[in-house]
PDB file of N, CA and C in Angstrom:
ATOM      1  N   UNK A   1      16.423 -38.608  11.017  1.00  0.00           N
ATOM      2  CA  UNK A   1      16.123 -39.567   9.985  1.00  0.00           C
ATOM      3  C   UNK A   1      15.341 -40.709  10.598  1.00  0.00           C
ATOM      4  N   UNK A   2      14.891 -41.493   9.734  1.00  0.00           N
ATOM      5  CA  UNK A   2      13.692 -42.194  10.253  1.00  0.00           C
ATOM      6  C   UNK A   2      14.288 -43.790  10.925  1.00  0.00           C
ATOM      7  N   UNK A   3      14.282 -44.710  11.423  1.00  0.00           N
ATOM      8  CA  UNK A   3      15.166 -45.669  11.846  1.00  0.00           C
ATOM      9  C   UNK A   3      14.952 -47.020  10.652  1.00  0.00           C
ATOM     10  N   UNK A   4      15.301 -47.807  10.491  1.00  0.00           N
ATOM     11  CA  UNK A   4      15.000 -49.321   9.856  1.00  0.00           C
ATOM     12  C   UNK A   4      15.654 -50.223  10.705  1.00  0.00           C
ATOM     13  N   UNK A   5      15.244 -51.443  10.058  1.00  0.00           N
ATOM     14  CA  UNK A   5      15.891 -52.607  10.904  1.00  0.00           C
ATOM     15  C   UNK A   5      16.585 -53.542   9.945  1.00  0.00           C
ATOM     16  N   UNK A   6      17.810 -53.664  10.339  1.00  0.00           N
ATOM     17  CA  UNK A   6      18.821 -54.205   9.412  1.00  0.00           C
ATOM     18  C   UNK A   6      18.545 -56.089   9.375  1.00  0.00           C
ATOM     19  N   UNK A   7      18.964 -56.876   8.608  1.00  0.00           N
ATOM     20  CA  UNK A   7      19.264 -57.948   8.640  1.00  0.00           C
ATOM     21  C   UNK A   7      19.604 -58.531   9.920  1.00  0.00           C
ATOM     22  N   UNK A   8      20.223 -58.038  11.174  1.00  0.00           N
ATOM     23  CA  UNK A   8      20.378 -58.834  11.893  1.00  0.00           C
ATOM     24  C   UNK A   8      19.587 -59.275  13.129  1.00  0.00           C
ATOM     25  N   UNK A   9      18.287 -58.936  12.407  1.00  0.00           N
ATOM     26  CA  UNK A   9      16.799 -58.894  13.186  1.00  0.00           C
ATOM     27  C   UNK A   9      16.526 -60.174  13.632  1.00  0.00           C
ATOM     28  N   UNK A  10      15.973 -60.795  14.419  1.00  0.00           N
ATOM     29  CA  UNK A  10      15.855 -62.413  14.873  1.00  0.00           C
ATOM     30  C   UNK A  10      14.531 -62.092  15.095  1.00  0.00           C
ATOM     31  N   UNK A  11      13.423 -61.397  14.575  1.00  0.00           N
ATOM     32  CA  UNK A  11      12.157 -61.411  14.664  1.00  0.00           C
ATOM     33  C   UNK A  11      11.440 -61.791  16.063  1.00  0.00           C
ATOM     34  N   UNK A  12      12.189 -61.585  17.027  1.00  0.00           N
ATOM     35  CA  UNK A  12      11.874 -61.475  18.951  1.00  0.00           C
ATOM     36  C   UNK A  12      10.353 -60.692  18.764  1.00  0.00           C
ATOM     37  N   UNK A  13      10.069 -59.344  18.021  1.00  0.00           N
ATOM     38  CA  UNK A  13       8.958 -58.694  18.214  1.00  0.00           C
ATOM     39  C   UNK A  13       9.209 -57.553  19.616  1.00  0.00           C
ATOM     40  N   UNK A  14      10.095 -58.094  20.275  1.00  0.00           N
ATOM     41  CA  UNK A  14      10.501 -56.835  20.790  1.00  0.00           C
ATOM     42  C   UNK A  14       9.895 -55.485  20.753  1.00  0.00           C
ATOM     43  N   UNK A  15      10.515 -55.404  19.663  1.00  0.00           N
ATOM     44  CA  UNK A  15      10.759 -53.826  19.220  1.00  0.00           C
ATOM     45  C   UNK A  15       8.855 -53.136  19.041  1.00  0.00           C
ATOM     46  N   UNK A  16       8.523 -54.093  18.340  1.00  0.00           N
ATOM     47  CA  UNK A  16       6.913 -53.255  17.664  1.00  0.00           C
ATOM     48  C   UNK A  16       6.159 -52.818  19.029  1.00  0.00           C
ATOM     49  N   UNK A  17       6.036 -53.346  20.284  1.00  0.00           N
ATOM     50  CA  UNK A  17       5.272 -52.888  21.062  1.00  0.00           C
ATOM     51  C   UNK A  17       5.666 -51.588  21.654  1.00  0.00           C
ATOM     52  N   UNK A  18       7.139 -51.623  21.317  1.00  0.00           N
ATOM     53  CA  UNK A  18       7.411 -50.254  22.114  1.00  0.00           C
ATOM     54  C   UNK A  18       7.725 -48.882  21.053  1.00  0.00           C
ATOM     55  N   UNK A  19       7.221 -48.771  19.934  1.00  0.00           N
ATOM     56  CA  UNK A  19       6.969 -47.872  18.828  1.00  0.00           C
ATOM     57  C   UNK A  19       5.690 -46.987  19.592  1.00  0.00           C
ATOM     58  N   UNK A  20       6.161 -45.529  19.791  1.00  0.00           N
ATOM     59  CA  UNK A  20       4.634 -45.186  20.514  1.00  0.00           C
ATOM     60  C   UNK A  20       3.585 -44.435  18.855  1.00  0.00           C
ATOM     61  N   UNK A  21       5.064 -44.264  17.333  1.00  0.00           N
ATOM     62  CA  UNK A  21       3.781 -44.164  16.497  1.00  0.00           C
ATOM     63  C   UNK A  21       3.314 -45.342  15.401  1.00  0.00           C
ATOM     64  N   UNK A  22       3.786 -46.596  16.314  1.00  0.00           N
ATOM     65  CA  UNK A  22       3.262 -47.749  15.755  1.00  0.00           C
ATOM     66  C   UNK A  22       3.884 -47.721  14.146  1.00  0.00           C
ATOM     67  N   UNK A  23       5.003 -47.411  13.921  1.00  0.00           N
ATOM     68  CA  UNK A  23       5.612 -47.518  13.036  1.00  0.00           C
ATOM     69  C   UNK A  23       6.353 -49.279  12.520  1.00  0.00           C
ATOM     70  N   UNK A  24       5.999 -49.809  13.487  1.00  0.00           N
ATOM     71  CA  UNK A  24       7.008 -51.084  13.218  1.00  0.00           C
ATOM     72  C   UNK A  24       5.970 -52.359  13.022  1.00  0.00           C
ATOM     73  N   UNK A  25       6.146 -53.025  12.078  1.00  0.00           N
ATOM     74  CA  UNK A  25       5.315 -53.894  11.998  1.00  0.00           C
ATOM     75  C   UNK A  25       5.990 -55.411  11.163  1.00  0.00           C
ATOM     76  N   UNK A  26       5.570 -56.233  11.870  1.00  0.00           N
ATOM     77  CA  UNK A  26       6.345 -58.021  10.981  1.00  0.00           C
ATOM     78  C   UNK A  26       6.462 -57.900   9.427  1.00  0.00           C
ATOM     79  N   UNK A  27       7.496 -57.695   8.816  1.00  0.00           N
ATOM     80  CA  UNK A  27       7.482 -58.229   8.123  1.00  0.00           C
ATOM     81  C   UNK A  27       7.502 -59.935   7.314  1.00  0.00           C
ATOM     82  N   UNK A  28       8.571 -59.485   5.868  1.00  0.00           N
ATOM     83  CA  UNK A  28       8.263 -61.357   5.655  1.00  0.00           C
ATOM     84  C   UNK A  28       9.682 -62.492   6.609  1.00  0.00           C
ATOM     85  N   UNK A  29      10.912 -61.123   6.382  1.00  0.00           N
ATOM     86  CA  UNK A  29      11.580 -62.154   7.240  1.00  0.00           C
ATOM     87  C   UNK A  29      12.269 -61.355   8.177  1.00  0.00           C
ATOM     88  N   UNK A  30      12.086 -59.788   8.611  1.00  0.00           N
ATOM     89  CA  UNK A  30      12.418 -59.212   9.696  1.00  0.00           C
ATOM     90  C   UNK A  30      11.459 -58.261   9.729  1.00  0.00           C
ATOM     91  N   UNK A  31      11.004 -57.827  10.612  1.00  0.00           N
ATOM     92  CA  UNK A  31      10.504 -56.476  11.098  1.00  0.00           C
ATOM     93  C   UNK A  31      11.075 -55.730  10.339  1.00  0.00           C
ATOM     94  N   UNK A  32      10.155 -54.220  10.198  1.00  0.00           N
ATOM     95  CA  UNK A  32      10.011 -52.958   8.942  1.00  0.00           C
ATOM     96  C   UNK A  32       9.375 -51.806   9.558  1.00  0.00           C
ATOM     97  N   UNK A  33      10.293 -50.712   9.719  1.00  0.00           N
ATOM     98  CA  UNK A  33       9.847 -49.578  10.149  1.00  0.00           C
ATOM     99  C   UNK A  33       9.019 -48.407   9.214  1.00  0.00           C
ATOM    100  N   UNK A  34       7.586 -48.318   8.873  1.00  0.00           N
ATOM    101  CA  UNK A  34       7.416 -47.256   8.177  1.00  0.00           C
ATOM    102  C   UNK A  34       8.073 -45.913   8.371  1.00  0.00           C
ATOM    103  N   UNK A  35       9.073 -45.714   7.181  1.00  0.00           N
ATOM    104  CA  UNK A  35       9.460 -43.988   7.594  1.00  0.00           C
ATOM    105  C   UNK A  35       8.647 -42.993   7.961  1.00  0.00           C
ATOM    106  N   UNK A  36       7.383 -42.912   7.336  1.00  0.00           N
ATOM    107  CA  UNK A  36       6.013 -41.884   7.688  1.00  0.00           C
ATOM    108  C   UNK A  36       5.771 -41.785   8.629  1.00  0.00           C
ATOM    109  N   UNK A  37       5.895 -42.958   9.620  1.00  0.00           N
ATOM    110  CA  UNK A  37       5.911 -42.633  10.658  1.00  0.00           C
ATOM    111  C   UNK A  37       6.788 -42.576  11.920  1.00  0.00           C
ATOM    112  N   UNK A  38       8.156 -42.837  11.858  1.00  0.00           N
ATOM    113  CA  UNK A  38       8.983 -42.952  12.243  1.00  0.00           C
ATOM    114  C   UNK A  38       9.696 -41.654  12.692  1.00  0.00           C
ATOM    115  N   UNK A  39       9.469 -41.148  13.968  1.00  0.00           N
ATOM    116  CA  UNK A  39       9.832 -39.632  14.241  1.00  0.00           C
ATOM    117  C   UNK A  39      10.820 -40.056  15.163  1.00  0.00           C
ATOM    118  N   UNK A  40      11.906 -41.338  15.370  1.00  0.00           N
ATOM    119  CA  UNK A  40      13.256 -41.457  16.271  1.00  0.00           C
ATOM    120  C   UNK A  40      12.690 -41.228  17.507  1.00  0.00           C
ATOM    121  N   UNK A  41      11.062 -41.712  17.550  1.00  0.00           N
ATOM    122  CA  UNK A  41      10.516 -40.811  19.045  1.00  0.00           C
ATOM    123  C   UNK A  41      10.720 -39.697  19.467  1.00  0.00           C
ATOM    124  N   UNK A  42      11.373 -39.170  18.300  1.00  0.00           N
ATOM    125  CA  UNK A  42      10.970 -37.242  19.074  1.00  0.00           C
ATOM    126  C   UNK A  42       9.434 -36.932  19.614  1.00  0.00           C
ATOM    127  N   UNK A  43       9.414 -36.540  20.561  1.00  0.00           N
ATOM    128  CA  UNK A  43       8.256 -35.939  21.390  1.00  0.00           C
ATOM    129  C   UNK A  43       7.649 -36.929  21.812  1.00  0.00           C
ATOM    130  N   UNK A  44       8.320 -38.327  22.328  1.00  0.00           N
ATOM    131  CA  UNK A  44       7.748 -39.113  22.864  1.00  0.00           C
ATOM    132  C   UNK A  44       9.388 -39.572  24.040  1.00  0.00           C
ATOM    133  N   UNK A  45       9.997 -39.916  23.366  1.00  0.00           N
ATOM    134  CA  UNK A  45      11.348 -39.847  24.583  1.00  0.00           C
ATOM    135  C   UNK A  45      12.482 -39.411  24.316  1.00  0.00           C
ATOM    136  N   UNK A  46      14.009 -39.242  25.072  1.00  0.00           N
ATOM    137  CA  UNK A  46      14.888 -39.066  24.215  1.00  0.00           C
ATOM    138  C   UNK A  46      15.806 -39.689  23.236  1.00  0.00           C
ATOM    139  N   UNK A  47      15.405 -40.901  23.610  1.00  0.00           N
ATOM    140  CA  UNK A  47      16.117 -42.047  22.966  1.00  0.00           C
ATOM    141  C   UNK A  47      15.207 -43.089  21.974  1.00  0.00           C
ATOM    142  N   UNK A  48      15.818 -43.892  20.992  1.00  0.00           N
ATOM    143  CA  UNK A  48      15.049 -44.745  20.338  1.00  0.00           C
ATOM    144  C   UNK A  48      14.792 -46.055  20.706  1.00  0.00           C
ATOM    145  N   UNK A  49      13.296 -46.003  21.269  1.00  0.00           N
ATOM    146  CA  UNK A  49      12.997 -47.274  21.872  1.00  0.00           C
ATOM    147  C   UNK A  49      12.903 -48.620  20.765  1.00  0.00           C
ATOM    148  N   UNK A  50      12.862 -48.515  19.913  1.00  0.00           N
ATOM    149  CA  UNK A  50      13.508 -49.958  19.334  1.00  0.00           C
ATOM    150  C   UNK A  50      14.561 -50.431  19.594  1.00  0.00           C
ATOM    151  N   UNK A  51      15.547 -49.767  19.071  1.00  0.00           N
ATOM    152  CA  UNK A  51      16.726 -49.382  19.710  1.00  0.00           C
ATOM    153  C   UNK A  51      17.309 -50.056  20.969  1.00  0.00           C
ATOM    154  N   UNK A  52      16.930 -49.128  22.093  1.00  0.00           N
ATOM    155  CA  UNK A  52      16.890 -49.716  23.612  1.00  0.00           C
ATOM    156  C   UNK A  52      16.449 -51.144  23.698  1.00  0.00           C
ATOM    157  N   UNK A  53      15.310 -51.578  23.270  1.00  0.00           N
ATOM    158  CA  UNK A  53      14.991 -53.137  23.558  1.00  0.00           C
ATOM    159  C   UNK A  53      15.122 -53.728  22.712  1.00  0.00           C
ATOM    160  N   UNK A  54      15.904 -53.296  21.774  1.00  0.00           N
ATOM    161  CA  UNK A  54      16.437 -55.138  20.459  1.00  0.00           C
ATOM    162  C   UNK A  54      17.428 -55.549  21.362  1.00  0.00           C
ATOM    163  N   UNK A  55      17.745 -56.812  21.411  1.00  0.00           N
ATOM    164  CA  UNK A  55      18.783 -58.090  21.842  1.00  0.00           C
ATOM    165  C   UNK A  55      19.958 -57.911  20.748  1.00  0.00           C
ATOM    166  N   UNK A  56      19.961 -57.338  19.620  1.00  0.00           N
ATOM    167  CA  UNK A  56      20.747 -57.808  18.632  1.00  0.00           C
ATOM    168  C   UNK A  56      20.807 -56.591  18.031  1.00  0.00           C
ATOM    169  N   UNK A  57      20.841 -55.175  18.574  1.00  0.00           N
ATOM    170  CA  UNK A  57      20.760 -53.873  18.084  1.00  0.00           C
ATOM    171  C   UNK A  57      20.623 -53.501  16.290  1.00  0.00           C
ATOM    172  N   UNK A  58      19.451 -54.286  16.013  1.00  0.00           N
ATOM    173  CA  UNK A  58      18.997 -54.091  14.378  1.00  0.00           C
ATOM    174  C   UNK A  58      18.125 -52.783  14.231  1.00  0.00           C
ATOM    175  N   UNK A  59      17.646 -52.062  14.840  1.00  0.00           N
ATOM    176  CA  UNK A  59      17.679 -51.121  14.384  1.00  0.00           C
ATOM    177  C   UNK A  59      18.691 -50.122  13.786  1.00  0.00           C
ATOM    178  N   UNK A  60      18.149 -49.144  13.145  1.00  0.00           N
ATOM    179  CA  UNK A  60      19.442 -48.253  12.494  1.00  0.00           C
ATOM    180  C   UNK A  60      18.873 -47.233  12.017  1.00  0.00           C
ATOM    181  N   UNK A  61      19.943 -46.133  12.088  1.00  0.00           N
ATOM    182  CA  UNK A  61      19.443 -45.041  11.368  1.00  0.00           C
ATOM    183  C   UNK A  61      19.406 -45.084   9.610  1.00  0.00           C
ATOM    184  N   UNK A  62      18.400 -44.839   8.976  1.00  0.00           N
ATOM    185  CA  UNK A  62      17.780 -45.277   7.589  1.00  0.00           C
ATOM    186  C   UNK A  62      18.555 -43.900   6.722  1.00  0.00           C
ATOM    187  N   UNK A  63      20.321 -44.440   6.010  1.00  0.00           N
ATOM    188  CA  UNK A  63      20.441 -43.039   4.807  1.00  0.00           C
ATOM    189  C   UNK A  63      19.128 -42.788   4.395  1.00  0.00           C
ATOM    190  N   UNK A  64      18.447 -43.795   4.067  1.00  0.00           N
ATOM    191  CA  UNK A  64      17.538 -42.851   3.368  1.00  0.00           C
ATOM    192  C   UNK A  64      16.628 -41.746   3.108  1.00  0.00           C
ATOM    193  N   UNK A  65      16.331 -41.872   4.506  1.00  0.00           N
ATOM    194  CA  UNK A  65      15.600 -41.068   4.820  1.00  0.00           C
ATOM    195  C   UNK A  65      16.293 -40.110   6.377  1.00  0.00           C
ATOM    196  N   UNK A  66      16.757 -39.243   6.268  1.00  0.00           N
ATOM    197  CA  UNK A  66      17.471 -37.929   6.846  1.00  0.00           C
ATOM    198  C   UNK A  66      16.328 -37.240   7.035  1.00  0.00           C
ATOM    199  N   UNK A  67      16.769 -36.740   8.492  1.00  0.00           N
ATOM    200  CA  UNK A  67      15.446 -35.672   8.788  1.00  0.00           C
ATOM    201  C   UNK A  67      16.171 -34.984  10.011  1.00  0.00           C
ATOM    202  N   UNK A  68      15.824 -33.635   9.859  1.00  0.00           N
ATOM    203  CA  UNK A  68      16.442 -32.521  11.104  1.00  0.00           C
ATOM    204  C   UNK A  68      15.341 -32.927  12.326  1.00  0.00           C
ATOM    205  N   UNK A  69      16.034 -32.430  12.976  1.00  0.00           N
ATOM    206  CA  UNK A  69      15.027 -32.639  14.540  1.00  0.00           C
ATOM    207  C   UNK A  69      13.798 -31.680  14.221  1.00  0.00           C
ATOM    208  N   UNK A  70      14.003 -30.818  13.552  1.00  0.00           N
ATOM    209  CA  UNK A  70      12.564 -29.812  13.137  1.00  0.00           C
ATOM    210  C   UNK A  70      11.571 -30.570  12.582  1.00  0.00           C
ATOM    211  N   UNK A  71      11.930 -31.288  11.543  1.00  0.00           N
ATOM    212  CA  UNK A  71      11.373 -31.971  10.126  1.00  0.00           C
ATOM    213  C   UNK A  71      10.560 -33.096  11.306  1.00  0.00           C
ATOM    214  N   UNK A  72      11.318 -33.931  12.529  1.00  0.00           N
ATOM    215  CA  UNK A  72      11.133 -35.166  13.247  1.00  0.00           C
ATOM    216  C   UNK A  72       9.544 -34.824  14.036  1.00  0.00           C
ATOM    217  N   UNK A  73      10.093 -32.973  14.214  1.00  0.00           N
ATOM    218  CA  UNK A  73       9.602 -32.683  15.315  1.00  0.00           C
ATOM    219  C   UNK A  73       7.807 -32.100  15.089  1.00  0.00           C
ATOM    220  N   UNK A  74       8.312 -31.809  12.864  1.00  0.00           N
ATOM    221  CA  UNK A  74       6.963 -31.491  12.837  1.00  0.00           C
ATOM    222  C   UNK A  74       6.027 -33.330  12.297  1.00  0.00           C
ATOM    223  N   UNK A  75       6.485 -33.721  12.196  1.00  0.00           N
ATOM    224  CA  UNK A  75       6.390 -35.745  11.612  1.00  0.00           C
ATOM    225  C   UNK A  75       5.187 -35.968  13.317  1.00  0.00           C
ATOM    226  N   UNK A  76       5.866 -35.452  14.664  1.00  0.00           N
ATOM    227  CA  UNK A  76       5.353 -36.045  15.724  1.00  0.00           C
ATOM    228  C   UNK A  76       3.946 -35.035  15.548  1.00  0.00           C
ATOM    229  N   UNK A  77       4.238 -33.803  15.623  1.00  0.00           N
ATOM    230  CA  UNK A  77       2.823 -33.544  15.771  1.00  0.00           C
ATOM    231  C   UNK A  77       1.711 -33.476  14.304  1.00  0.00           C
ATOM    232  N   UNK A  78       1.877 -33.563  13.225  1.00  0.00           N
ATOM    233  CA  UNK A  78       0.728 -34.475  12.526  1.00  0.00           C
ATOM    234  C   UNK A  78       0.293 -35.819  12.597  1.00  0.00           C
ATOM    235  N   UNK A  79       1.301 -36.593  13.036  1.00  0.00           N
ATOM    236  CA  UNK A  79       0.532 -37.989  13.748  1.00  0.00           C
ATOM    237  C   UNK A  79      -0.363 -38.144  14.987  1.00  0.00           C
ATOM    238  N   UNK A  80       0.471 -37.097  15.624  1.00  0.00           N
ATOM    239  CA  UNK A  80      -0.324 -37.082  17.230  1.00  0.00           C
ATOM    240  C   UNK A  80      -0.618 -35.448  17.313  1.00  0.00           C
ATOM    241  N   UNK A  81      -1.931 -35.024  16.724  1.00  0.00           N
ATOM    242  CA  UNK A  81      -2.604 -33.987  16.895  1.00  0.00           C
ATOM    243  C   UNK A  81      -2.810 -33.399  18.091  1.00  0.00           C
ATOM    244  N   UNK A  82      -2.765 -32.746  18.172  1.00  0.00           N
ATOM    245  CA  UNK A  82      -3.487 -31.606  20.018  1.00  0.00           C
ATOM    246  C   UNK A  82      -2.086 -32.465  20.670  1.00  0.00           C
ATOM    247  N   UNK A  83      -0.985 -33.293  20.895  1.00  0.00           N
ATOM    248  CA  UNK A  83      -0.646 -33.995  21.785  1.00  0.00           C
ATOM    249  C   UNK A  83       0.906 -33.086  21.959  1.00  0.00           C
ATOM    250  N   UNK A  84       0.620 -32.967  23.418  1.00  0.00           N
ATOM    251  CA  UNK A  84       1.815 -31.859  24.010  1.00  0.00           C
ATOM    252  C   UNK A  84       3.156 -33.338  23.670  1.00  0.00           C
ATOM    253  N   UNK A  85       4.505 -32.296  23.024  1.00  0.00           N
ATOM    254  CA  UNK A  85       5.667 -33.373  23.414  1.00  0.00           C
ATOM    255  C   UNK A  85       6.162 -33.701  24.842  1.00  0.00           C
ATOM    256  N   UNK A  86       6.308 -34.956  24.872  1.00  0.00           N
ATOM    257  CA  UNK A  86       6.994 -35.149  26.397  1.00  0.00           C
ATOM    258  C   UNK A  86       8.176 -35.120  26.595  1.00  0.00           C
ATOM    259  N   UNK A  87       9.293 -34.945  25.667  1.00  0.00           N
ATOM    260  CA  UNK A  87      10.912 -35.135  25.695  1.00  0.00           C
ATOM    261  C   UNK A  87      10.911 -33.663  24.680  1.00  0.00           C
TER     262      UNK A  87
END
């Protein structure tokens, strides 16, 4: 499933540089993960680098959007074409 960032965001910015499909971007009063593009970093690491570098662990996994590691895994390669996974 795709991640979001909850309310307890302190808008650090952290998090957006280390999105490798640039999914995260300022919102009006916390940071906002596009689901479209939001593949939990499958085929980029094993873990969720928002995640790893928030101060205040606001990321989260999004009910809303549920996705199998297949579904994640086909999300990474239409964003990143020809691009071998690394994890």
């Amino acid at each position: 499933m795709a991640y979001l960032i909850t309310d307890e965001c302190i808008m650090c910015g952290a998090c957006e540089p280390e999105c490798p499909n640039e999914a995260i971007s300022e919102g009006d009063d916390l940071y906002v993960i596009d689901p479209d593009k939001c593949t939990e970093c499958v085929g980029f690491f094993s873990t969720q680098q928002c995640y790893e570098v928030c101060p205040v662990e606001a990321p989260a996994p999004d009910p809303d959007h549920e996705e199998t590691q297949e579904e994640l895994m086909a999300k990474f390669e239409k964003l990143n074409p020809g691009m071998e996974p690394k994890e």
